[in-house]
Protein backbone atom coordinates (compact mmCIF):
# COMPACT_ATOMS: atom_id res chain seq x y z
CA UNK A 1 -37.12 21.92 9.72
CA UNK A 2 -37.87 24.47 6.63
CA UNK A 3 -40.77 25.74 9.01
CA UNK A 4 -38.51 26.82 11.69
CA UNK A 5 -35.56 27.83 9.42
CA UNK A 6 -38.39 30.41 7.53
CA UNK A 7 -39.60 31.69 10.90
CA UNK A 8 -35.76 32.47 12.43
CA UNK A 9 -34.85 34.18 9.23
CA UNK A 10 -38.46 36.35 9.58
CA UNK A 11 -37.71 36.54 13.58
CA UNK A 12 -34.06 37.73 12.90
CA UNK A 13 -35.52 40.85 10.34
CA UNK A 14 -38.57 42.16 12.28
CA UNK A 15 -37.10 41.87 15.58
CA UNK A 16 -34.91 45.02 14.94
CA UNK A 17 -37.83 46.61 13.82
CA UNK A 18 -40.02 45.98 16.04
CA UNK A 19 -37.73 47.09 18.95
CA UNK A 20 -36.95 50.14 17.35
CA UNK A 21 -41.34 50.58 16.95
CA UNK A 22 -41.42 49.91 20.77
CA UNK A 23 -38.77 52.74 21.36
CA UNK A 24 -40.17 55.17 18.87
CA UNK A 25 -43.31 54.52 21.65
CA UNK A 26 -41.68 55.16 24.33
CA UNK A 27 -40.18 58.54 23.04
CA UNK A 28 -43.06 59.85 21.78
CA UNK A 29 -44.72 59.07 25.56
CA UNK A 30 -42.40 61.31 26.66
CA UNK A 31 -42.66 63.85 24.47
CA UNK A 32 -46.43 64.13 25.41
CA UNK A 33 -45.94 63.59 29.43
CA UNK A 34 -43.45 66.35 28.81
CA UNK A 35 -45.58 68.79 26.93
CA UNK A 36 -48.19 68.04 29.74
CA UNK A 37 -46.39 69.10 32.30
CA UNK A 38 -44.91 72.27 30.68
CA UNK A 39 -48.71 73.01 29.71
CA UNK A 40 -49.93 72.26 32.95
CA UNK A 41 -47.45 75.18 34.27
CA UNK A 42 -48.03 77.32 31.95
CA UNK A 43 -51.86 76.98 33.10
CA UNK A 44 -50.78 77.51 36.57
CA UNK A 45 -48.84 80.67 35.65
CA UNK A 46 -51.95 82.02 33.90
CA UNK A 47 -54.20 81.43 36.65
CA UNK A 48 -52.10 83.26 38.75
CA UNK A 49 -51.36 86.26 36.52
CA UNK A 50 -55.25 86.77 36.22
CA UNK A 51 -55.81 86.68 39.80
CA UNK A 52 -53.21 89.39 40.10
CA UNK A 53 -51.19 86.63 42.10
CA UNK A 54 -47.50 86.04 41.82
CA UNK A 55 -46.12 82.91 40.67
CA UNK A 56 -43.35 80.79 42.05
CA UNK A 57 -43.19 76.87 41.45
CA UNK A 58 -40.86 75.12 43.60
CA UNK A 59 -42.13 71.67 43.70
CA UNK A 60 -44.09 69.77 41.45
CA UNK A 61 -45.34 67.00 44.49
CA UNK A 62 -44.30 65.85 47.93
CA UNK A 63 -43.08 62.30 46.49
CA UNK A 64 -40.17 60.43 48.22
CA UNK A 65 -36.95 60.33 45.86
CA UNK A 66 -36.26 57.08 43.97
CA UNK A 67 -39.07 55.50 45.42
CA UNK A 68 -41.48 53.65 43.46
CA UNK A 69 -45.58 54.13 42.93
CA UNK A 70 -45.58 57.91 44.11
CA UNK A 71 -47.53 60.43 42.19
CA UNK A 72 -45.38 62.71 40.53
CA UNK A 73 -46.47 66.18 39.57
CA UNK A 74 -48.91 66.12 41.76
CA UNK A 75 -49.32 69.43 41.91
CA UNK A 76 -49.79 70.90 38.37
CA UNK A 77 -51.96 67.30 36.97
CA UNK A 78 -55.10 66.02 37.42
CA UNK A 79 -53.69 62.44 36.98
CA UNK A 80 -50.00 62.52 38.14
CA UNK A 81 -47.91 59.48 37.07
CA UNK A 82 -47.21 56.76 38.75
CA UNK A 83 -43.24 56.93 40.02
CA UNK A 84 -40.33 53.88 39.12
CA UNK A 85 -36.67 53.26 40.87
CA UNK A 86 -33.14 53.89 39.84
CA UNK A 87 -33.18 50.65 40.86
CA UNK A 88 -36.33 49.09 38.62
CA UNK A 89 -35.67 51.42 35.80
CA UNK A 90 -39.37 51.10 34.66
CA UNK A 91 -39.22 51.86 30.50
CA UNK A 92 -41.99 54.53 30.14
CA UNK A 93 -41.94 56.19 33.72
CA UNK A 94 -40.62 58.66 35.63
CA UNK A 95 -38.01 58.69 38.85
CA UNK A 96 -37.64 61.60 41.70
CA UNK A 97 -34.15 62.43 41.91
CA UNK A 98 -34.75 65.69 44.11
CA UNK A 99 -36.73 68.24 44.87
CA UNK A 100 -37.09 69.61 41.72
CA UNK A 101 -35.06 66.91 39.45
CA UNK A 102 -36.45 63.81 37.91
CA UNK A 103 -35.25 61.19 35.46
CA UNK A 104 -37.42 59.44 32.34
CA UNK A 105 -36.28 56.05 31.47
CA UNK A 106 -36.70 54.90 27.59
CA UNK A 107 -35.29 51.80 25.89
CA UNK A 108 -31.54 52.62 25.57
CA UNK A 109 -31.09 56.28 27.91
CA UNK A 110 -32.11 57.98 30.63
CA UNK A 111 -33.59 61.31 30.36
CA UNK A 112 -32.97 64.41 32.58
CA UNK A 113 -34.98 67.06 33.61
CA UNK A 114 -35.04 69.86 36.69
CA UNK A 115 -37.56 72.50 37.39
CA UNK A 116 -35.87 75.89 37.37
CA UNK A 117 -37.37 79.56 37.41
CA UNK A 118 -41.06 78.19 36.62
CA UNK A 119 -39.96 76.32 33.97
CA UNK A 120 -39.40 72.35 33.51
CA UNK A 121 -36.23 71.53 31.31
CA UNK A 122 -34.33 68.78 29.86
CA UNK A 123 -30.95 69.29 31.49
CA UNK A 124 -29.20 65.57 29.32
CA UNK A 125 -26.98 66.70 26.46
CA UNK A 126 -28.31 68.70 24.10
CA UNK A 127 -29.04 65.87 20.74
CA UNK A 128 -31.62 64.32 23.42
CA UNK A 129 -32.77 67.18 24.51
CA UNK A 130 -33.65 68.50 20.89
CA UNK A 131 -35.78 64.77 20.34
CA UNK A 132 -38.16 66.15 22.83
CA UNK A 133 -38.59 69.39 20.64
């Protein structure tokens, strides 16, 4: 009975913590996917400008909206990721929303993000926007 009493109290203290660890995870995935991508433009844009070429992204893949297991970004990554649902709301991925608009799911939000004038940006209000900084 002690046994179990000493492992709830230790459960109930590191279970906060470890949640918020699994989160921090999670963010920090997205902050790298999202540097990716903007790199991967910015690579794109380059290319262009050195072939004398002009530059206009419009789409980033020809992935069905909200549907899950399409590669996203397609077009600017070697690996593109691996699409989830509104519906599924897969912690770590990535959802078409439109053309040009997708959606990140972490722990506790959802994270928005459109591509506009050649550049991919975090259109959710401005404190989560800054995290991704």
């Amino acid at each position: 009975m002690l046994v179990i009493l000493i492992l709830s109290i230790v459960f109930a203290i590191f279970t906060p913590k470890v949640s918020t660890f699994f989160d921090f995870g999670v963010k920090n995935k997205l902050k790298v996917e999202y540097a990716l991508i903007n790199s991967a433009i910015k690579n794109q844009e380059f290319q262009a400008n050195l072939l004398q070429n002009s530059f206009n992204l419009t789409k980033f893949d020809s992935a069905k909206i909200d549907t899950k297991d399409e590669e996203l970004f397609k077009y600017i990554l070697e690996n593109p990721f691996k699409s989830t649902t509104t519906k599924d709301k897969e912690v770590g991925k990535w959802a078409k929303m439109a053309s040009s608009d997708y959606i990140f799911f972490t722990k506790n939000s959802i994270v928005k993000f459109s591509l506009k004038n050649n550049s991919f940006e975090c259109i959710s209000p401005e404190e989560i926007c800054k995290e991704l900084e």
